[in-house]
C-alpha atoms as a PDB file:
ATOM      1  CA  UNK A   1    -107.618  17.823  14.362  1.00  0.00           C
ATOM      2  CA  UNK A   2    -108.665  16.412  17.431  1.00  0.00           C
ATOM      3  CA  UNK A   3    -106.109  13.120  16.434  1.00  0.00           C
ATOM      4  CA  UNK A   4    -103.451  16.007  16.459  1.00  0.00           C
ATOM      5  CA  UNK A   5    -104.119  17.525  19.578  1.00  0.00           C
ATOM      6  CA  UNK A   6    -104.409  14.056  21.526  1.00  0.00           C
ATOM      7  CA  UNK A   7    -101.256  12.589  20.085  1.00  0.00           C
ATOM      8  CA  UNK A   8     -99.231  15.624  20.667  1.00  0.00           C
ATOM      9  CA  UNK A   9    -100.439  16.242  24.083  1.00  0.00           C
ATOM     10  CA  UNK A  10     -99.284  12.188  24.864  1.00  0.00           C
ATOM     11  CA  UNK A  11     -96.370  12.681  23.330  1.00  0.00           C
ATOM     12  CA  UNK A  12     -95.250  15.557  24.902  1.00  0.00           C
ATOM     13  CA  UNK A  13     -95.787  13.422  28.366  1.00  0.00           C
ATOM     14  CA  UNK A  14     -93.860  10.367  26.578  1.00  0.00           C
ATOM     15  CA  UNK A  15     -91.007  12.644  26.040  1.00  0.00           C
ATOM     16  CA  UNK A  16     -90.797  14.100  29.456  1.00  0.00           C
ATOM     17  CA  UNK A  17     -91.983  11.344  31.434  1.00  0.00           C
ATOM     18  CA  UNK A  18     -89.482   8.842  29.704  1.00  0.00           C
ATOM     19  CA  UNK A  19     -87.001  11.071  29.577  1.00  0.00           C
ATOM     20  CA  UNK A  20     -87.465  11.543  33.494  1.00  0.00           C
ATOM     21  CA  UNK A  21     -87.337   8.006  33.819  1.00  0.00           C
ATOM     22  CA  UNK A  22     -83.802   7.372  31.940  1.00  0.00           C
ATOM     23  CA  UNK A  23     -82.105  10.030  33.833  1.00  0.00           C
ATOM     24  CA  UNK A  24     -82.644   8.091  37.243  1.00  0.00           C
ATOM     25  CA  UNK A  25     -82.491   4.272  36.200  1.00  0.00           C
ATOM     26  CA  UNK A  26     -79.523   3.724  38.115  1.00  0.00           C
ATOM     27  CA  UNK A  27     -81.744   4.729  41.498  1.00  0.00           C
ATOM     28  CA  UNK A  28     -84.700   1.783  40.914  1.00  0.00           C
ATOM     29  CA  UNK A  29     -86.713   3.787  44.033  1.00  0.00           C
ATOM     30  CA  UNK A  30     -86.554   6.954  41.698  1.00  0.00           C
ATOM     31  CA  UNK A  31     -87.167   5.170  38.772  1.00  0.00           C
ATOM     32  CA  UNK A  32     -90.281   3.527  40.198  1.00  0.00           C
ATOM     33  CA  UNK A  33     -91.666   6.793  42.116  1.00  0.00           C
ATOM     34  CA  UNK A  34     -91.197   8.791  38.629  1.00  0.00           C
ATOM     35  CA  UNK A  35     -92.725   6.214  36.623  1.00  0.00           C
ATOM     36  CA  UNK A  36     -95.513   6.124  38.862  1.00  0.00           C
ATOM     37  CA  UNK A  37     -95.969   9.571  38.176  1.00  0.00           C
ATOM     38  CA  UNK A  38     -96.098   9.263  34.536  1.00  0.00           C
ATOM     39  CA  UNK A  39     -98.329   6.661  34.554  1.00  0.00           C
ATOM     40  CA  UNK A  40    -100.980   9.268  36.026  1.00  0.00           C
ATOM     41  CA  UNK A  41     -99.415  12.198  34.358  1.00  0.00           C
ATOM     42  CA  UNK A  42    -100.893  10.271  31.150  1.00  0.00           C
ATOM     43  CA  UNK A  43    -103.849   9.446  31.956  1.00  0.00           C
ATOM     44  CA  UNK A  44    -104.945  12.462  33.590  1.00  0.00           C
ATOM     45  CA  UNK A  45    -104.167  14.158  30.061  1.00  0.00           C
ATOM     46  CA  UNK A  46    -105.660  11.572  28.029  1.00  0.00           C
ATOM     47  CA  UNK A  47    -108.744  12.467  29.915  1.00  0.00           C
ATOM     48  CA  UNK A  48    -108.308  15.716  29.454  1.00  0.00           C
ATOM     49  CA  UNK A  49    -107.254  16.305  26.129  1.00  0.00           C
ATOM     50  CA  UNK A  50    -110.295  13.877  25.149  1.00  0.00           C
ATOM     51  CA  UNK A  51    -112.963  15.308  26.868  1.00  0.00           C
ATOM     52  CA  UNK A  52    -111.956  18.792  25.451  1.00  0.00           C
ATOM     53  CA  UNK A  53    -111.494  17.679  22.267  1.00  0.00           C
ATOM     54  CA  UNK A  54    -114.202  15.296  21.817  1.00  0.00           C
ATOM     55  CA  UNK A  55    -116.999  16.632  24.311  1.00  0.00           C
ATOM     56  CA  UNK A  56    -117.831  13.837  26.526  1.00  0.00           C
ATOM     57  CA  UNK A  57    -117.187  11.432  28.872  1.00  0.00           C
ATOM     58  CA  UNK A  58    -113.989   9.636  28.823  1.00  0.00           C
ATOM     59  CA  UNK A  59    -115.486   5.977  29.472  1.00  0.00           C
ATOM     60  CA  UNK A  60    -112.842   3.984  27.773  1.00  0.00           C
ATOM     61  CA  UNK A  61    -109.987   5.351  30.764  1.00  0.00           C
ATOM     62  CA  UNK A  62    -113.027   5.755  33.586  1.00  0.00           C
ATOM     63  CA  UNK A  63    -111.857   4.475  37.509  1.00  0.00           C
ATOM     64  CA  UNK A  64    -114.585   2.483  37.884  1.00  0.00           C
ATOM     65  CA  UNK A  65    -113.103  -1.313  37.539  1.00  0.00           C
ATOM     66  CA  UNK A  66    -109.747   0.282  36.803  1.00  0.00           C
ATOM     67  CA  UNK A  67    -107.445  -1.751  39.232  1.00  0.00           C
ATOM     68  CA  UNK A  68    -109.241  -5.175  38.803  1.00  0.00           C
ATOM     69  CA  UNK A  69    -109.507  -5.740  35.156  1.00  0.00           C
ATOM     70  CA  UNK A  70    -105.748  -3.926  34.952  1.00  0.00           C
ATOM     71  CA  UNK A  71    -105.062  -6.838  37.645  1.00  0.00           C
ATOM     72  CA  UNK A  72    -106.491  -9.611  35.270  1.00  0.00           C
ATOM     73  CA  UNK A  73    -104.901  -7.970  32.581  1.00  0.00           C
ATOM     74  CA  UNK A  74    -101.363  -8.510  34.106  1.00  0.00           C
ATOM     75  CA  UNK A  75    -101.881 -11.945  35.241  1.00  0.00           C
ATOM     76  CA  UNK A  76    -102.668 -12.947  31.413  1.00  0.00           C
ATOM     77  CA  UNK A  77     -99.875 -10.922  30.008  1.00  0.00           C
ATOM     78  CA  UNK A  78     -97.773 -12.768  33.007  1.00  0.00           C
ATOM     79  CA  UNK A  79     -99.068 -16.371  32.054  1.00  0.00           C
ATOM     80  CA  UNK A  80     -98.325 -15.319  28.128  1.00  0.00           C
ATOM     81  CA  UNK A  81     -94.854 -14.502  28.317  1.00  0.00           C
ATOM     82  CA  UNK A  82     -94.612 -17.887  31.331  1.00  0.00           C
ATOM     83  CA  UNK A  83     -95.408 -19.896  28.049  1.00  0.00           C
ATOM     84  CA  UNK A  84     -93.466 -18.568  25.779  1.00  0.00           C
ATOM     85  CA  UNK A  85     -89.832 -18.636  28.265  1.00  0.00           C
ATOM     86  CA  UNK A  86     -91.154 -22.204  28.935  1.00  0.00           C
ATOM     87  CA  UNK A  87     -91.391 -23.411  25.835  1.00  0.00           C
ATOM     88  CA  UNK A  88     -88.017 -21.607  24.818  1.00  0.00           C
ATOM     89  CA  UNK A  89     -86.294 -23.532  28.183  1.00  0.00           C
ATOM     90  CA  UNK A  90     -87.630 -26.300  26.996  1.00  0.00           C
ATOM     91  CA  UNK A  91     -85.317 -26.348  23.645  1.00  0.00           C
ATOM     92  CA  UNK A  92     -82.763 -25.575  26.473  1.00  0.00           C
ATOM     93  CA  UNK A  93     -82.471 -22.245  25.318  1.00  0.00           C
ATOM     94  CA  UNK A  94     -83.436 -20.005  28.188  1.00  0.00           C
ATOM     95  CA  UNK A  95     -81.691 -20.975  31.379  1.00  0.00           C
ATOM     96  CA  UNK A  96     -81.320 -19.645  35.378  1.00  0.00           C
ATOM     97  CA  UNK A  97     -78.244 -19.534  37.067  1.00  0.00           C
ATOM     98  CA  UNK A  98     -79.869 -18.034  40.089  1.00  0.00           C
ATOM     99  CA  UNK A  99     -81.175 -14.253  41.591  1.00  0.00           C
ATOM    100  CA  UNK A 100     -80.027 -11.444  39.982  1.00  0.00           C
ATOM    101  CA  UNK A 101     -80.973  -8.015  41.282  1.00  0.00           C
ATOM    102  CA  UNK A 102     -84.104  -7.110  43.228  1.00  0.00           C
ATOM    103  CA  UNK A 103     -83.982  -3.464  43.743  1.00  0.00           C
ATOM    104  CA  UNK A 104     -83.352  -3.992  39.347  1.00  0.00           C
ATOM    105  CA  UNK A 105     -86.905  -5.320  39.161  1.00  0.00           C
ATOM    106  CA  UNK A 106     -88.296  -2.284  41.551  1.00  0.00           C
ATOM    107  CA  UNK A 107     -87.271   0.046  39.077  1.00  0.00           C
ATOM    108  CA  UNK A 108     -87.638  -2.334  36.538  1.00  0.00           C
ATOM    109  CA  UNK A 109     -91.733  -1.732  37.635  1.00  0.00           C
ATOM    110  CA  UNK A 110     -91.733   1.691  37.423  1.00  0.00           C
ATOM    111  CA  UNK A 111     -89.951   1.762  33.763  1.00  0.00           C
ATOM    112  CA  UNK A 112     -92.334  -0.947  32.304  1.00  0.00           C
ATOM    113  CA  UNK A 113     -95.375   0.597  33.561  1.00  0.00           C
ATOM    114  CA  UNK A 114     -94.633   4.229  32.136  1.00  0.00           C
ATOM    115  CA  UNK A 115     -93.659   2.820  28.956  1.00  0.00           C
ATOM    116  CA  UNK A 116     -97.211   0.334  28.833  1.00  0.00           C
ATOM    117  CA  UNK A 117     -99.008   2.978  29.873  1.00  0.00           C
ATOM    118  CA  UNK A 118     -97.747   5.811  27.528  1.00  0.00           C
ATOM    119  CA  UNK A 119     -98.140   3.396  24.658  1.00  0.00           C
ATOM    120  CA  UNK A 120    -101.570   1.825  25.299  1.00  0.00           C
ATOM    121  CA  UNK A 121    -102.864   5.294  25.576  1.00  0.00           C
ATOM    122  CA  UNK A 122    -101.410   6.844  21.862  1.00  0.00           C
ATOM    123  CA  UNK A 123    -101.818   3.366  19.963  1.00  0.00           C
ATOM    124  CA  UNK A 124    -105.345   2.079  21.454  1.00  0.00           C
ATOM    125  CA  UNK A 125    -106.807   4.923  22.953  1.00  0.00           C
ATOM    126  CA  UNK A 126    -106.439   7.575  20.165  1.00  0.00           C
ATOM    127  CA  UNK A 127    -105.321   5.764  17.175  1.00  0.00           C
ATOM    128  CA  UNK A 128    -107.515   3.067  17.030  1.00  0.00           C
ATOM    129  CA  UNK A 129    -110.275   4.225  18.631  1.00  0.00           C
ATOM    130  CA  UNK A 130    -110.682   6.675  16.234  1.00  0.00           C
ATOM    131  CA  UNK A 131    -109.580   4.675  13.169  1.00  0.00           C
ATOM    132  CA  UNK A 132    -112.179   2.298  14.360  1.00  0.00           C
ATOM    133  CA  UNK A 133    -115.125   4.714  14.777  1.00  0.00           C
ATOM    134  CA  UNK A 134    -114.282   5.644  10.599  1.00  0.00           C
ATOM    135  CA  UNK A 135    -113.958   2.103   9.434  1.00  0.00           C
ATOM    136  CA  UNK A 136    -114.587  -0.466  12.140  1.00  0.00           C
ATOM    137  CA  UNK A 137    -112.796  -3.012  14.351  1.00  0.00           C
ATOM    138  CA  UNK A 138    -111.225  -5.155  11.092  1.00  0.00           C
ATOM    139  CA  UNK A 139    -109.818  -1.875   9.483  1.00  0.00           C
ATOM    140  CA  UNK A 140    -108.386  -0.455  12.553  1.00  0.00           C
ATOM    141  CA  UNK A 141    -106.741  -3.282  13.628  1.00  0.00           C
ATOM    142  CA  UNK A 142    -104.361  -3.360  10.365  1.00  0.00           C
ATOM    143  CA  UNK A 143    -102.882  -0.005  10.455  1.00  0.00           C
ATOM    144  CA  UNK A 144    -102.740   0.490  14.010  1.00  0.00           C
ATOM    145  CA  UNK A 145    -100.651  -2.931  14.592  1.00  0.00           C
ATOM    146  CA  UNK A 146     -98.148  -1.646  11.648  1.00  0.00           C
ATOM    147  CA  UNK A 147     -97.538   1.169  13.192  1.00  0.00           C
ATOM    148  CA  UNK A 148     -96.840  -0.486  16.595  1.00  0.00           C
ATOM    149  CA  UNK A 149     -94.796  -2.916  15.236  1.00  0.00           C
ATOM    150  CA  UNK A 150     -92.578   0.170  12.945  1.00  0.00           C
ATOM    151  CA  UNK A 151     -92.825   2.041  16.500  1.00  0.00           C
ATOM    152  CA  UNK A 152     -90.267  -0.658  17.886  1.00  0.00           C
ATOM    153  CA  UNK A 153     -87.980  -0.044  15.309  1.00  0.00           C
ATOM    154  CA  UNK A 154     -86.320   3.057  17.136  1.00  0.00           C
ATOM    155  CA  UNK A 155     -84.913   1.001  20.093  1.00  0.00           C
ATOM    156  CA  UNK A 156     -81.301   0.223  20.030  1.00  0.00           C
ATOM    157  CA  UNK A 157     -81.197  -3.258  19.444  1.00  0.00           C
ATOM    158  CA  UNK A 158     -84.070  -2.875  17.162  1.00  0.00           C
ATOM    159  CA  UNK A 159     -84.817  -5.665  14.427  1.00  0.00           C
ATOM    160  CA  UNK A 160     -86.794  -5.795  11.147  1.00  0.00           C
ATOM    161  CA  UNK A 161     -88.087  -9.200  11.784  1.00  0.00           C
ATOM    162  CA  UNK A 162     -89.153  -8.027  15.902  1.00  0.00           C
ATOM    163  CA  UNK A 163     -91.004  -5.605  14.394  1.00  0.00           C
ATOM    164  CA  UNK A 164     -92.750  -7.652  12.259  1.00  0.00           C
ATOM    165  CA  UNK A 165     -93.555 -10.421  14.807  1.00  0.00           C
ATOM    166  CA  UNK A 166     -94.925  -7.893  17.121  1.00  0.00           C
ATOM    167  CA  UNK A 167     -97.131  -5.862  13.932  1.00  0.00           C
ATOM    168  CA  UNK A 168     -98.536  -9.420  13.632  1.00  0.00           C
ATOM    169  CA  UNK A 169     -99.045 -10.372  17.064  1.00  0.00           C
ATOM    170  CA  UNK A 170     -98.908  -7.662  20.309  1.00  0.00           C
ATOM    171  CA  UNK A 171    -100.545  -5.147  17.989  1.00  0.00           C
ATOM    172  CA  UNK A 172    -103.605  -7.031  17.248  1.00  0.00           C
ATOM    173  CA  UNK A 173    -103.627  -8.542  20.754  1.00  0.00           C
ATOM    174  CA  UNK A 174    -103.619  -5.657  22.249  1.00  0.00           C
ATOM    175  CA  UNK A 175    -106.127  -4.010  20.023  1.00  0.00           C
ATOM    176  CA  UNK A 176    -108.548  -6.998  20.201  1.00  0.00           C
ATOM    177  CA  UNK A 177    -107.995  -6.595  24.246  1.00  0.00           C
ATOM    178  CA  UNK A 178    -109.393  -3.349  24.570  1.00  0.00           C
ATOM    179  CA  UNK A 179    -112.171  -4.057  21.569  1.00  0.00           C
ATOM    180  CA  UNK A 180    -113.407  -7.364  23.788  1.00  0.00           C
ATOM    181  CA  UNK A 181    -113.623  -5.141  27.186  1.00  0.00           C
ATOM    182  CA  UNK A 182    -114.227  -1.327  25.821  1.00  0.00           C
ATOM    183  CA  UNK A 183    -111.831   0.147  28.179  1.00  0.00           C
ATOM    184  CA  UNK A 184    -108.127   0.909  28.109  1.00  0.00           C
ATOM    185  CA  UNK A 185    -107.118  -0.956  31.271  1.00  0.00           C
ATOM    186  CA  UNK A 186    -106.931  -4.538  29.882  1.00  0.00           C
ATOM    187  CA  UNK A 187    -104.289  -3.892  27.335  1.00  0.00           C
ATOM    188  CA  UNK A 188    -102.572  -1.343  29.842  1.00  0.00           C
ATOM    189  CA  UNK A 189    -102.178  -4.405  32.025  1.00  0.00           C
ATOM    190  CA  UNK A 190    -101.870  -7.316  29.639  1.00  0.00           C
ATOM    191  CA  UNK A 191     -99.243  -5.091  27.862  1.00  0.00           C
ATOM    192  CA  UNK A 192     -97.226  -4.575  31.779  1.00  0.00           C
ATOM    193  CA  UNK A 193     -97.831  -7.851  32.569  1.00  0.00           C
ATOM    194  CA  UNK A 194     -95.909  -8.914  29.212  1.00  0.00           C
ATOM    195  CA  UNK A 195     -93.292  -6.430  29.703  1.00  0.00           C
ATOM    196  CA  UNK A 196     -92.641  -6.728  33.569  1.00  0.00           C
ATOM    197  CA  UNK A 197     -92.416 -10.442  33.426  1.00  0.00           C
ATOM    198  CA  UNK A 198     -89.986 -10.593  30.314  1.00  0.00           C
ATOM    199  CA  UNK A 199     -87.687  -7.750  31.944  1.00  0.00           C
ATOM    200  CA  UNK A 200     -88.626  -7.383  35.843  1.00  0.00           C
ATOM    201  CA  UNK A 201     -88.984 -11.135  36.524  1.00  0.00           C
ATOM    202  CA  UNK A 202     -87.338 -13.742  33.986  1.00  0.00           C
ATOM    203  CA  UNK A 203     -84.048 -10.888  33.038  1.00  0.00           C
ATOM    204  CA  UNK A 204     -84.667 -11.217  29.150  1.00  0.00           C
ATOM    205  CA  UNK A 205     -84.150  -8.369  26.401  1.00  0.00           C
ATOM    206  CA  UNK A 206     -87.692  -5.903  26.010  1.00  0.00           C
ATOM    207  CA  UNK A 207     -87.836  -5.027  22.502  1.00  0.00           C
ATOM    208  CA  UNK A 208     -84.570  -4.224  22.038  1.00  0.00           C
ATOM    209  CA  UNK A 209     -84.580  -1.887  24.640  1.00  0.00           C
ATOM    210  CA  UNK A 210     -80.896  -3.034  26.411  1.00  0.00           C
ATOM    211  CA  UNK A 211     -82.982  -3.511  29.020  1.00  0.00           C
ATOM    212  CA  UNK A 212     -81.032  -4.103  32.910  1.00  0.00           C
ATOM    213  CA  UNK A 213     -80.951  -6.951  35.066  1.00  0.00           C
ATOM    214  CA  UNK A 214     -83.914  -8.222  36.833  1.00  0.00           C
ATOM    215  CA  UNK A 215     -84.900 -10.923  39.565  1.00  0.00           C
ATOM    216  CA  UNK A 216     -83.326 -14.038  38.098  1.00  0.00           C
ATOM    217  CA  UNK A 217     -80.284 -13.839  36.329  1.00  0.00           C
ATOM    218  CA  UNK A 218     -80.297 -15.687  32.985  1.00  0.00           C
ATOM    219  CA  UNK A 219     -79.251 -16.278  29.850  1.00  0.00           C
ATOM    220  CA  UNK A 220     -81.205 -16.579  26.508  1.00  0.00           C
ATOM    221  CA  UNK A 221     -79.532 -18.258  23.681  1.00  0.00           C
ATOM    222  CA  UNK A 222     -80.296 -20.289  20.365  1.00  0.00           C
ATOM    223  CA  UNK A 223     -81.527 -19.202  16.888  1.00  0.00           C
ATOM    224  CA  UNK A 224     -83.346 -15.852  16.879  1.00  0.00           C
ATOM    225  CA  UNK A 225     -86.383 -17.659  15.510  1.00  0.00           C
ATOM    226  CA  UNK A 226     -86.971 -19.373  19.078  1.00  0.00           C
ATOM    227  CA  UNK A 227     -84.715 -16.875  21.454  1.00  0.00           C
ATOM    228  CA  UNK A 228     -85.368 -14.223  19.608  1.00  0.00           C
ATOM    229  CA  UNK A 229     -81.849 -13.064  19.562  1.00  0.00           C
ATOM    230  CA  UNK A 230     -80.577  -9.172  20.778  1.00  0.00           C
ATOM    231  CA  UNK A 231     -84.504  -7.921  20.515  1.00  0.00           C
ATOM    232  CA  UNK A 232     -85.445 -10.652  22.859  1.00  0.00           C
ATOM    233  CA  UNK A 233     -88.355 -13.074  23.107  1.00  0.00           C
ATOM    234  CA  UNK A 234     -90.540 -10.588  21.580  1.00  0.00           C
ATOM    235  CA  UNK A 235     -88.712 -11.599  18.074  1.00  0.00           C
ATOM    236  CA  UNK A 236     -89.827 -15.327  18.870  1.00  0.00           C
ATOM    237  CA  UNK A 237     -91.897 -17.524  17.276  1.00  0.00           C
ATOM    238  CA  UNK A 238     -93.279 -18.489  19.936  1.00  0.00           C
ATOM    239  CA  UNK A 239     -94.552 -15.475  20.798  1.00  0.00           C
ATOM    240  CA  UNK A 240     -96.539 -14.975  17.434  1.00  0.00           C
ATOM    241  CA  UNK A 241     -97.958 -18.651  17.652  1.00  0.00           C
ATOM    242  CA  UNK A 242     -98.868 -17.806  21.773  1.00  0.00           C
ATOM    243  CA  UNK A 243    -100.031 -13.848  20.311  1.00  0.00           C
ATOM    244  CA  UNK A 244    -102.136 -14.774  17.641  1.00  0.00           C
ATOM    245  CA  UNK A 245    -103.861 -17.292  19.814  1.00  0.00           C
ATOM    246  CA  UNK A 246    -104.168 -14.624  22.873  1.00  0.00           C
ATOM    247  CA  UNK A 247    -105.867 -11.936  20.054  1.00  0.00           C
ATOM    248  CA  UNK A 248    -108.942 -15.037  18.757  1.00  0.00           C
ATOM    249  CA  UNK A 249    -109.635 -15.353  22.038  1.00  0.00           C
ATOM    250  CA  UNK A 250    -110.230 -11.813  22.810  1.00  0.00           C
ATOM    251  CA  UNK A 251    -111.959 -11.224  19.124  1.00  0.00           C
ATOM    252  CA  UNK A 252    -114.150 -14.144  20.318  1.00  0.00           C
ATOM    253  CA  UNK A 253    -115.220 -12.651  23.527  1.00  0.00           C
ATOM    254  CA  UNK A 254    -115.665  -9.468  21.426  1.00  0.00           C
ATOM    255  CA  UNK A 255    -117.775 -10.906  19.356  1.00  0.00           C
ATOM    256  CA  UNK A 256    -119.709 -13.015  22.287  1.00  0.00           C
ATOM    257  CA  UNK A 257    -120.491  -9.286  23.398  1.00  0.00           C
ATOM    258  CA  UNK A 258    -121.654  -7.678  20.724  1.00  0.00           C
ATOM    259  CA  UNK A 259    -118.233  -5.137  20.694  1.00  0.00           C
ATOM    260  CA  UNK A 260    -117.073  -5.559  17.120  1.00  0.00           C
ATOM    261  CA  UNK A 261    -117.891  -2.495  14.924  1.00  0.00           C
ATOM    262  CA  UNK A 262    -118.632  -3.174  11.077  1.00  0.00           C
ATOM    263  CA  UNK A 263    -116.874  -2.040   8.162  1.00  0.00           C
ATOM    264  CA  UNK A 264    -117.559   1.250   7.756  1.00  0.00           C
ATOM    265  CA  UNK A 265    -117.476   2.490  11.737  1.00  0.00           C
ATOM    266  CA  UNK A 266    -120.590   3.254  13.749  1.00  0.00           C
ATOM    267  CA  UNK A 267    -122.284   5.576  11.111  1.00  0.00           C
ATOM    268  CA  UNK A 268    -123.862   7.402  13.672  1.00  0.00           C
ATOM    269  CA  UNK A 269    -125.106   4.542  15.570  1.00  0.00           C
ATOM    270  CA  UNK A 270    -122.433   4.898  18.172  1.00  0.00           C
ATOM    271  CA  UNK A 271    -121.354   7.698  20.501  1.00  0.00           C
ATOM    272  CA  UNK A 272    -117.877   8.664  20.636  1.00  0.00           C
ATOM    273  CA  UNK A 273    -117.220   7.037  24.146  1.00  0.00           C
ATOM    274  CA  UNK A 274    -115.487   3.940  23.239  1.00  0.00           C
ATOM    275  CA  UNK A 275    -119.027   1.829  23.853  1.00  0.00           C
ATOM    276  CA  UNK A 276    -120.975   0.111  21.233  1.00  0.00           C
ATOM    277  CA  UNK A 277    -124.276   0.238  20.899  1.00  0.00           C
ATOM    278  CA  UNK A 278    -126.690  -2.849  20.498  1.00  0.00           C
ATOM    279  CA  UNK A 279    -127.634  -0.902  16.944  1.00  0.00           C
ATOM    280  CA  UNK A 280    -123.870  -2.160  16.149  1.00  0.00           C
ATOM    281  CA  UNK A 281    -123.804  -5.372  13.470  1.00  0.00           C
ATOM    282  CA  UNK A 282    -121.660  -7.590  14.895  1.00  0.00           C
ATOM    283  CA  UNK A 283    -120.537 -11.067  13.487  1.00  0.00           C
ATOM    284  CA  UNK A 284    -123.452 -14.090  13.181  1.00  0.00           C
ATOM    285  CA  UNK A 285    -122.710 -16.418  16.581  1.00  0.00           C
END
């Protein structure tokens, strides 16, 4: 039950916060002042609703090296998408034709962050988490990446084939982010980072989202295989080549740490707290 109880409770948030969010995107300072607040709306419930429903101490969303590693964590989602619009300009299919709107890529901040946030907290922080504690890092990273690629599905421009590129390479990035570092604010920020910097700062389509103008204006063209088409980059495949790599090198670092749980979960070994244990069998290095 306590699944229930945490996904309704970010949900509910989700819905109100987004909802919030949409009705003022035409005002960017709005839009970035009311995304600010759902950004710690959420995480002030996910603390909640997981210390009453789990009885402990919330270390996987604790302030304590919050800012910094979300800092690093947006400067690699930043450099990620950087490759993947390069290599797409390369082929001469992404070009700039000059500034487009700043006050777009204010609000554009505020929209990105609510929606990273929001997400990071119901797809890492409750659903694998807890998927992972039953049958370990491997297991948990299956299921949960489905369902974040299926999640994408209900934007507007929405593809089958975006989906699937992101099920098989921002969901296990993402996951293996917060498995190498135990905490919730590298994903939080390598999933911003990604988002901001495809919507906020290069002016390309989010996910299908119809997403508005940002810093540079631009045009993205070419086969939906490289562009990515009307769901954007995302849908590239250069982001699954530049995703998968992104996800080894976090499951390496996980594994460098001793943070990989075994088939099977913890089995008592571990606490509930998002930490592992040195009792945890991790890969041979």
């Amino acid at each position: 039950m306590r699944v229930v109880w945490q996904l309704l409770a970010l949900v509910l948030v989700s819905m109100v916060g987004g909802q919030s969010v949409n009705a003022v995107k035409d005002n960017p300072w709005l839009t970035l002042a009311l995304g600010g607040v759902t950004v710690a709306l959420s995480i002030l419930v996910y603390r909640w609703v997981v210390r009453r429903t789990e009885r402990r101490t919330v270390t996987e969303a604790a302030g304590e090296g919050a800012v910094s590693t979300v800092v690093r964590g947006v400067l690699i989602g930043i450099v990620l998408f950087g490759c993947v619009i390069g290599n797409i300009a390369l082929l001469g299919y992404y070009e700039i034709d000059g500034i487009g709107s700043v006050t777009g890529a204010v609000g554009l901040a505020g929209f990105m962050a609510a929606a990273s946030v929001t997400e990071e907290l119901m797809f890492r922080g409750v659903l694998f988490r807890v998927i992972e504690e039953r049958g370990g890092t491997w297991w948990a990273l299956v299921p949960t990446s489905l369902l974040f690629g299926a999640w994408h599905l209900l934007n507007p421009d929405a593809s089958l084939w975006g989906a699937v590129v992101i099920a098989l390479s921002a969901g296990p990035m993402l996951g293996a982010a917060y498995v190498a570092t135990r905490n919730l604010w590298m994903p939080i920020g390598v999933h911003f980072g990604w988002n901001y910097a495809a919507s906020g700062i290069f002016s390309t389509e989010v996910s299908g989202n119809d997403t508005q103008q940002g810093l540079l204006e631009s045009a993205t063209s070419g086969p939906t295989l490289i562009g990515g088409g009307e769901f954007g980059p995302e849908a590239s495949l250069y982001t699954l080549v530049f995703g998968v790599l992104l996800t080894i090198g976090f499951l390496w670092l996980a594994r460098r740490r001793g943070n990989l749980v075994p088939r099977g979960g913890r089995g008592g070994r571990g606490g509930r707290d998002g930490s592992v244990d040195s009792g945890v069998v991790t890969l041979p290095r």
